[in-house]
N, C-alpha and C. Protein backbone atom coordinates (compact mmCIF):
# COMPACT_ATOMS: atom_id res chain seq x y z
N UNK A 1 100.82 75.93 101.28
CA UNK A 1 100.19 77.23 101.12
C UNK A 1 100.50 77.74 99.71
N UNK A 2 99.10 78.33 99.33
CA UNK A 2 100.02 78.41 97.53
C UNK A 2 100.58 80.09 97.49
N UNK A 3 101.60 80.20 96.07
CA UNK A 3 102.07 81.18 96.82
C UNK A 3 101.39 82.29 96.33
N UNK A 4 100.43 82.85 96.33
CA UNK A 4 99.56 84.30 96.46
C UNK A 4 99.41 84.45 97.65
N UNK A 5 98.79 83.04 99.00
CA UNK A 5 98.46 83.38 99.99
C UNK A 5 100.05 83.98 100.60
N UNK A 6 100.99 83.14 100.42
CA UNK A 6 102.04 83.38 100.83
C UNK A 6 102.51 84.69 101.08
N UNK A 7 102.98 85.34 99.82
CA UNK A 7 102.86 87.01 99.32
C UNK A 7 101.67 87.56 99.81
N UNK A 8 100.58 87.48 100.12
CA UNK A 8 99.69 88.36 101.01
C UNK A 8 99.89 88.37 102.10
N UNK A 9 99.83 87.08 103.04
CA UNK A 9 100.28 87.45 104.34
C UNK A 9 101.77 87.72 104.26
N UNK A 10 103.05 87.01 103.91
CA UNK A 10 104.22 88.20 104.50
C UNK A 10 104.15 89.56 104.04
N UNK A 11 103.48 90.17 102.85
CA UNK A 11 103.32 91.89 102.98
C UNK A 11 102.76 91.90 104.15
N UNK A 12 101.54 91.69 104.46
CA UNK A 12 100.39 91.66 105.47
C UNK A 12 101.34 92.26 107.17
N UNK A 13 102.21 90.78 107.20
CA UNK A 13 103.25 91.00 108.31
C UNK A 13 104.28 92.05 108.24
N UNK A 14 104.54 92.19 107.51
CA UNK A 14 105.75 92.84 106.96
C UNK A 14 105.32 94.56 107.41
N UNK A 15 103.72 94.65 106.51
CA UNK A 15 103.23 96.19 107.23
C UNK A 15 102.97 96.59 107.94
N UNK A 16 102.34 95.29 109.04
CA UNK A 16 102.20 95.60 110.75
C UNK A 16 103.27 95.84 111.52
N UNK A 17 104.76 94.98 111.17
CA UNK A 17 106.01 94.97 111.65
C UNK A 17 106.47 96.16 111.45
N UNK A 18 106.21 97.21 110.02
CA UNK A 18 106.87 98.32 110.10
C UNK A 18 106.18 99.43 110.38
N UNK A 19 104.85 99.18 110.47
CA UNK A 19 103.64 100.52 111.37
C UNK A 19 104.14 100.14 112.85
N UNK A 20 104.30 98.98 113.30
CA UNK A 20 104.34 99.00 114.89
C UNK A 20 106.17 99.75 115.34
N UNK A 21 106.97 98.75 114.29
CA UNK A 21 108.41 99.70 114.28
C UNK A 21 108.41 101.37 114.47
N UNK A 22 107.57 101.77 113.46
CA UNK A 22 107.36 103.23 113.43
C UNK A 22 106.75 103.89 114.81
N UNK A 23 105.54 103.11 115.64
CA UNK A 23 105.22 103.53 116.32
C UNK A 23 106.24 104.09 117.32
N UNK A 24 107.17 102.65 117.78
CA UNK A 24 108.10 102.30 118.83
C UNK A 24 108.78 103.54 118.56
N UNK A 25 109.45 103.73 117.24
CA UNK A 25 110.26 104.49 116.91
C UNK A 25 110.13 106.16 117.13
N UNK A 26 109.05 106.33 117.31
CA UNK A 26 107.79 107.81 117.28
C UNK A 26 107.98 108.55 115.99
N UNK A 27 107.89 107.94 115.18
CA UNK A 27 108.11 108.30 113.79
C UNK A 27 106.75 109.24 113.32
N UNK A 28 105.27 108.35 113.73
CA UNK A 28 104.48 108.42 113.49
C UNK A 28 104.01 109.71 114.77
N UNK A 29 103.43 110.67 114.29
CA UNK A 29 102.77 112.17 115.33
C UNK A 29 101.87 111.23 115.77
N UNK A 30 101.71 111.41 117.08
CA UNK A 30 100.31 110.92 118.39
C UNK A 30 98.81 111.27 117.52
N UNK A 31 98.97 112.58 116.31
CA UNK A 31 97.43 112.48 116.32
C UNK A 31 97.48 111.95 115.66
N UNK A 32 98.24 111.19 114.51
CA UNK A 32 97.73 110.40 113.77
C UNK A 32 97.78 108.70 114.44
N UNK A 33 98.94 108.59 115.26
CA UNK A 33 98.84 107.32 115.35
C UNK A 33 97.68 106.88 116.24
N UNK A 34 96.33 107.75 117.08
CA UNK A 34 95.41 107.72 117.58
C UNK A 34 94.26 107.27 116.29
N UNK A 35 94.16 107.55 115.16
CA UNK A 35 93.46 107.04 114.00
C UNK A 35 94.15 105.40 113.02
N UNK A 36 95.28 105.83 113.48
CA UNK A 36 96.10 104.47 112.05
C UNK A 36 96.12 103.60 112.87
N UNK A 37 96.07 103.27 114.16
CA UNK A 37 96.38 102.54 115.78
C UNK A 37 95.08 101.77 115.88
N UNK A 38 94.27 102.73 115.50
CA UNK A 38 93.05 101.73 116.40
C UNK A 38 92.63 100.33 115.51
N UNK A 39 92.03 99.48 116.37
CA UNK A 39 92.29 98.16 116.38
C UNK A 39 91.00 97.64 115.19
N UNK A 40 90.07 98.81 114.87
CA UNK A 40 89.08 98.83 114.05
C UNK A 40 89.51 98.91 112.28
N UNK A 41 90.68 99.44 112.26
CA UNK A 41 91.74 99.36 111.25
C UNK A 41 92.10 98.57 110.34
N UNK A 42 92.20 97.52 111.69
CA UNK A 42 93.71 96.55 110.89
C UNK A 42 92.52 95.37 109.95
N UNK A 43 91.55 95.00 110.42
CA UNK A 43 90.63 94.56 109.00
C UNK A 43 91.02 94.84 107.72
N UNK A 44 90.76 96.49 107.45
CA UNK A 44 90.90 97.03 106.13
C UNK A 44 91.96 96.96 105.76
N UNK A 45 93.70 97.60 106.89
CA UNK A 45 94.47 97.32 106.34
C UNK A 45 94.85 95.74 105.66
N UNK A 46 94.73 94.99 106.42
CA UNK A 46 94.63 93.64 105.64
C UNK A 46 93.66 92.86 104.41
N UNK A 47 92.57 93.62 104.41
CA UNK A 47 91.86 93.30 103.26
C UNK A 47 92.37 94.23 102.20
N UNK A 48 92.86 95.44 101.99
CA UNK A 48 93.43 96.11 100.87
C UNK A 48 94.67 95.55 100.44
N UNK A 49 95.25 94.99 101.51
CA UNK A 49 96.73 94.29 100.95
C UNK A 49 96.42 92.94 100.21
N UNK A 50 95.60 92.02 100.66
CA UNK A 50 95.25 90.81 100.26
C UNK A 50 94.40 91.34 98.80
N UNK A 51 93.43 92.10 98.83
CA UNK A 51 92.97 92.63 97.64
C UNK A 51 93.41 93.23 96.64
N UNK A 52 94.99 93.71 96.75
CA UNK A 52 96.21 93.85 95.57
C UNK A 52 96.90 93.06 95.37
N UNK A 53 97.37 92.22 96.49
CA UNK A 53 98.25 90.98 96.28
C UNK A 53 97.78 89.43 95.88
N UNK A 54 96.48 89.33 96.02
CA UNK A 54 95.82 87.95 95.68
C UNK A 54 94.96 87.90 94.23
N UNK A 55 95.38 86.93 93.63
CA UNK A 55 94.24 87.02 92.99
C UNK A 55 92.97 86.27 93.41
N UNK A 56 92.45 85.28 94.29
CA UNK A 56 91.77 85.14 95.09
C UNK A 56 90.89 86.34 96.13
N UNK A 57 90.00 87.06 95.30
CA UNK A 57 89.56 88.28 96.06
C UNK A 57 88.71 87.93 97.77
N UNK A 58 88.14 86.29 97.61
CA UNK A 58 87.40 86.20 98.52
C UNK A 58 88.09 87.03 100.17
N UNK A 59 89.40 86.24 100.25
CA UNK A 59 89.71 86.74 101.71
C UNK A 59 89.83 88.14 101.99
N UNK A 60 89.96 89.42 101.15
CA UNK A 60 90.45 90.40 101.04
C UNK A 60 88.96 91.40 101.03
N UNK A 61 87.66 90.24 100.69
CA UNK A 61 86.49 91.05 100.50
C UNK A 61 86.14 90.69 101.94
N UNK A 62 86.29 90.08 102.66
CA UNK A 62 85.37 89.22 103.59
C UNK A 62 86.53 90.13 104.86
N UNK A 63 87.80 90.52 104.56
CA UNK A 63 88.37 91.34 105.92
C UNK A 63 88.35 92.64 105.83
N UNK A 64 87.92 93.35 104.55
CA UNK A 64 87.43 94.52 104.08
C UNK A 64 85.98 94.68 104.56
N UNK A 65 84.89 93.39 104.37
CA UNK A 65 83.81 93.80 105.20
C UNK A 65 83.65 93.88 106.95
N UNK A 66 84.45 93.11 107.31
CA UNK A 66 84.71 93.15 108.66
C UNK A 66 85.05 94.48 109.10
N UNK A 67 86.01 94.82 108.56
CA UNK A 67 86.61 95.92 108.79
C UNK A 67 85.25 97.07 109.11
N UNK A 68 84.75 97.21 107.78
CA UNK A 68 83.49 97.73 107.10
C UNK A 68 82.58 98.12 108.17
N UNK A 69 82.12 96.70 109.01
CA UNK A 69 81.10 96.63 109.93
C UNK A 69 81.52 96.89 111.68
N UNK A 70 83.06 97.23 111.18
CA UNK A 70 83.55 97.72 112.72
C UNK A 70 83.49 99.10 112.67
N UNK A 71 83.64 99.60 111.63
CA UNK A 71 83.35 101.08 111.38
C UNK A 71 82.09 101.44 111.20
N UNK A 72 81.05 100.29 111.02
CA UNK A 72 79.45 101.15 110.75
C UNK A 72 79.21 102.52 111.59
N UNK A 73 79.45 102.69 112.60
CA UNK A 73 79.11 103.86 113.72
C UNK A 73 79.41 104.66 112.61
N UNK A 74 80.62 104.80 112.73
CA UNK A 74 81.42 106.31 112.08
C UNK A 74 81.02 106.06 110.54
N UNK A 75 80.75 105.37 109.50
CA UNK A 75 79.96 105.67 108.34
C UNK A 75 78.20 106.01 108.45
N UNK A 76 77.75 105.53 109.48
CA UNK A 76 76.69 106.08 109.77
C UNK A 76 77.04 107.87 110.12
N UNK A 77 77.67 107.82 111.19
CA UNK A 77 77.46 109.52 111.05
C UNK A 77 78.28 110.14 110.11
N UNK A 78 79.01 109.74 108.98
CA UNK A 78 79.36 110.30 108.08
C UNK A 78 78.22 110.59 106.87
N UNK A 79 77.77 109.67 107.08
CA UNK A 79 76.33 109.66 105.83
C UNK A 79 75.42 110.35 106.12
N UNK A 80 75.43 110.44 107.43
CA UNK A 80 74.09 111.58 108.56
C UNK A 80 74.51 113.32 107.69
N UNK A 81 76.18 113.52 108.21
CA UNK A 81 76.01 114.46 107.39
C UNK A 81 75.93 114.68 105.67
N UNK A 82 76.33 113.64 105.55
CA UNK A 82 76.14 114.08 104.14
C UNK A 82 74.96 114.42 103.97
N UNK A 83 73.63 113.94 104.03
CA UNK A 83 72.07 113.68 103.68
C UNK A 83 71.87 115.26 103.61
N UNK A 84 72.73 116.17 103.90
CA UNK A 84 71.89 117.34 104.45
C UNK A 84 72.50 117.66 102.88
N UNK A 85 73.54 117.55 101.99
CA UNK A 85 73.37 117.49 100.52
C UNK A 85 72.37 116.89 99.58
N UNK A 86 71.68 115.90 99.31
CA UNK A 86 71.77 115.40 98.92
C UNK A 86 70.63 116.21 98.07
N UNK A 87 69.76 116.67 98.34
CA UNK A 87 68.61 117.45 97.95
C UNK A 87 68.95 118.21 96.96
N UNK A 88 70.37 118.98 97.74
CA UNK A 88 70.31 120.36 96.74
C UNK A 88 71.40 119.93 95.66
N UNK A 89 71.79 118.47 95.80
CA UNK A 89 72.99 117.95 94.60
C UNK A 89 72.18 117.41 93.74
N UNK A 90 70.91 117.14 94.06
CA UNK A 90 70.21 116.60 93.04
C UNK A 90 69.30 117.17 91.75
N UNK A 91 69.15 118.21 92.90
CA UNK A 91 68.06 119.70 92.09
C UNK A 91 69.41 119.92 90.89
N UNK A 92 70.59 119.78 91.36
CA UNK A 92 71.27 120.56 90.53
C UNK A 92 71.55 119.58 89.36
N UNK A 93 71.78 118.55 89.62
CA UNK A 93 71.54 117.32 88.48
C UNK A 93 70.97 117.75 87.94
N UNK A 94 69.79 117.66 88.11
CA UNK A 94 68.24 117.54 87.07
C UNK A 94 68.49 118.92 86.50
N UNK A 95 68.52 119.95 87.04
CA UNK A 95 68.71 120.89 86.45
C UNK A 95 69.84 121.28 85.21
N UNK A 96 70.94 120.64 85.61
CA UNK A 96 71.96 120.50 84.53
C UNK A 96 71.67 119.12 83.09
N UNK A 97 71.11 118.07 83.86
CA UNK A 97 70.73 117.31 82.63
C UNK A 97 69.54 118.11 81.72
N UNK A 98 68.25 118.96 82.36
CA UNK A 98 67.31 119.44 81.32
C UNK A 98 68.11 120.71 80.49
N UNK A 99 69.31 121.10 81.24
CA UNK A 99 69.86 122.23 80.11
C UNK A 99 70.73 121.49 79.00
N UNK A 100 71.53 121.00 79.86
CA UNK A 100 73.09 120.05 78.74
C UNK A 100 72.40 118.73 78.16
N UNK A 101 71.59 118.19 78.45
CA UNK A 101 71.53 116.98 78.32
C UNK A 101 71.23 116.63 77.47
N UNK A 102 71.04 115.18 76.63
CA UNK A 102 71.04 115.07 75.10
C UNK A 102 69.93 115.80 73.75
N UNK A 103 69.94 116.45 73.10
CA UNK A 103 68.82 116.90 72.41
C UNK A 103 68.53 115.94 71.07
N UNK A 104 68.31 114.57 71.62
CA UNK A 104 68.08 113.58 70.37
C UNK A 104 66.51 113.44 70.12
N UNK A 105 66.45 113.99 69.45
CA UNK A 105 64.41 113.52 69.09
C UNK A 105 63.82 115.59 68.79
N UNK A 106 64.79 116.06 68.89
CA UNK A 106 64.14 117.80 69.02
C UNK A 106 64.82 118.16 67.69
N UNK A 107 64.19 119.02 66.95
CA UNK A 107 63.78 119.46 65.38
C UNK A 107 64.79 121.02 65.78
């Protein structure tokens, strides 16, 4: 095993061993460990660790998308609300680029 993979998975282990320690321990408040707990999680947590610790990005992109696509629900209705911005963030763009925006070609 070469050693990047090495150093990714024992952090990898190392952070499940001390989130689950913590749990045991009740270190961690119930409402949070109802969000850091769930099993839709541990993808990302493991693709962000492999994605600082490897230089090999493939495995770290590919458990980051997993992760990604276990969460679609909840980024779908996160994006649901957003949309109800998006109109009036844009008016305000345009509106701020025709005031500030570059005056190259004007006399």
């Amino acid at each position: 095993m070469k050693k990047d993979n090495r150093l990714s998975w024992g952090i990898t282990l190392i952070f499940f061993g001390v989130l689950f320690l913590l749990d045991h321990l009740h270190f961690i408040p119930e409402s949070a460990a109802q969000y850091i707990f769930e099993f839709r999680n541990y993808p990302i947590y493991a693709g962000i660790i492999f994605l600082l610790t490897n230089k090999n990005l493939t495995i770290g992109i590919v458990l980051l998308v997993i992760g990604l696509f276990l969460r679609l629900s909840d980024i779908i209705q996160m994006t649901r609300n957003f949309s109800e911005y998006v109109w009036p963030l844009l008016l305000i763009v345009a509106g701020a680029v025709l005031l500030f925006g570059s005056k190259k070609g004007k006399r």
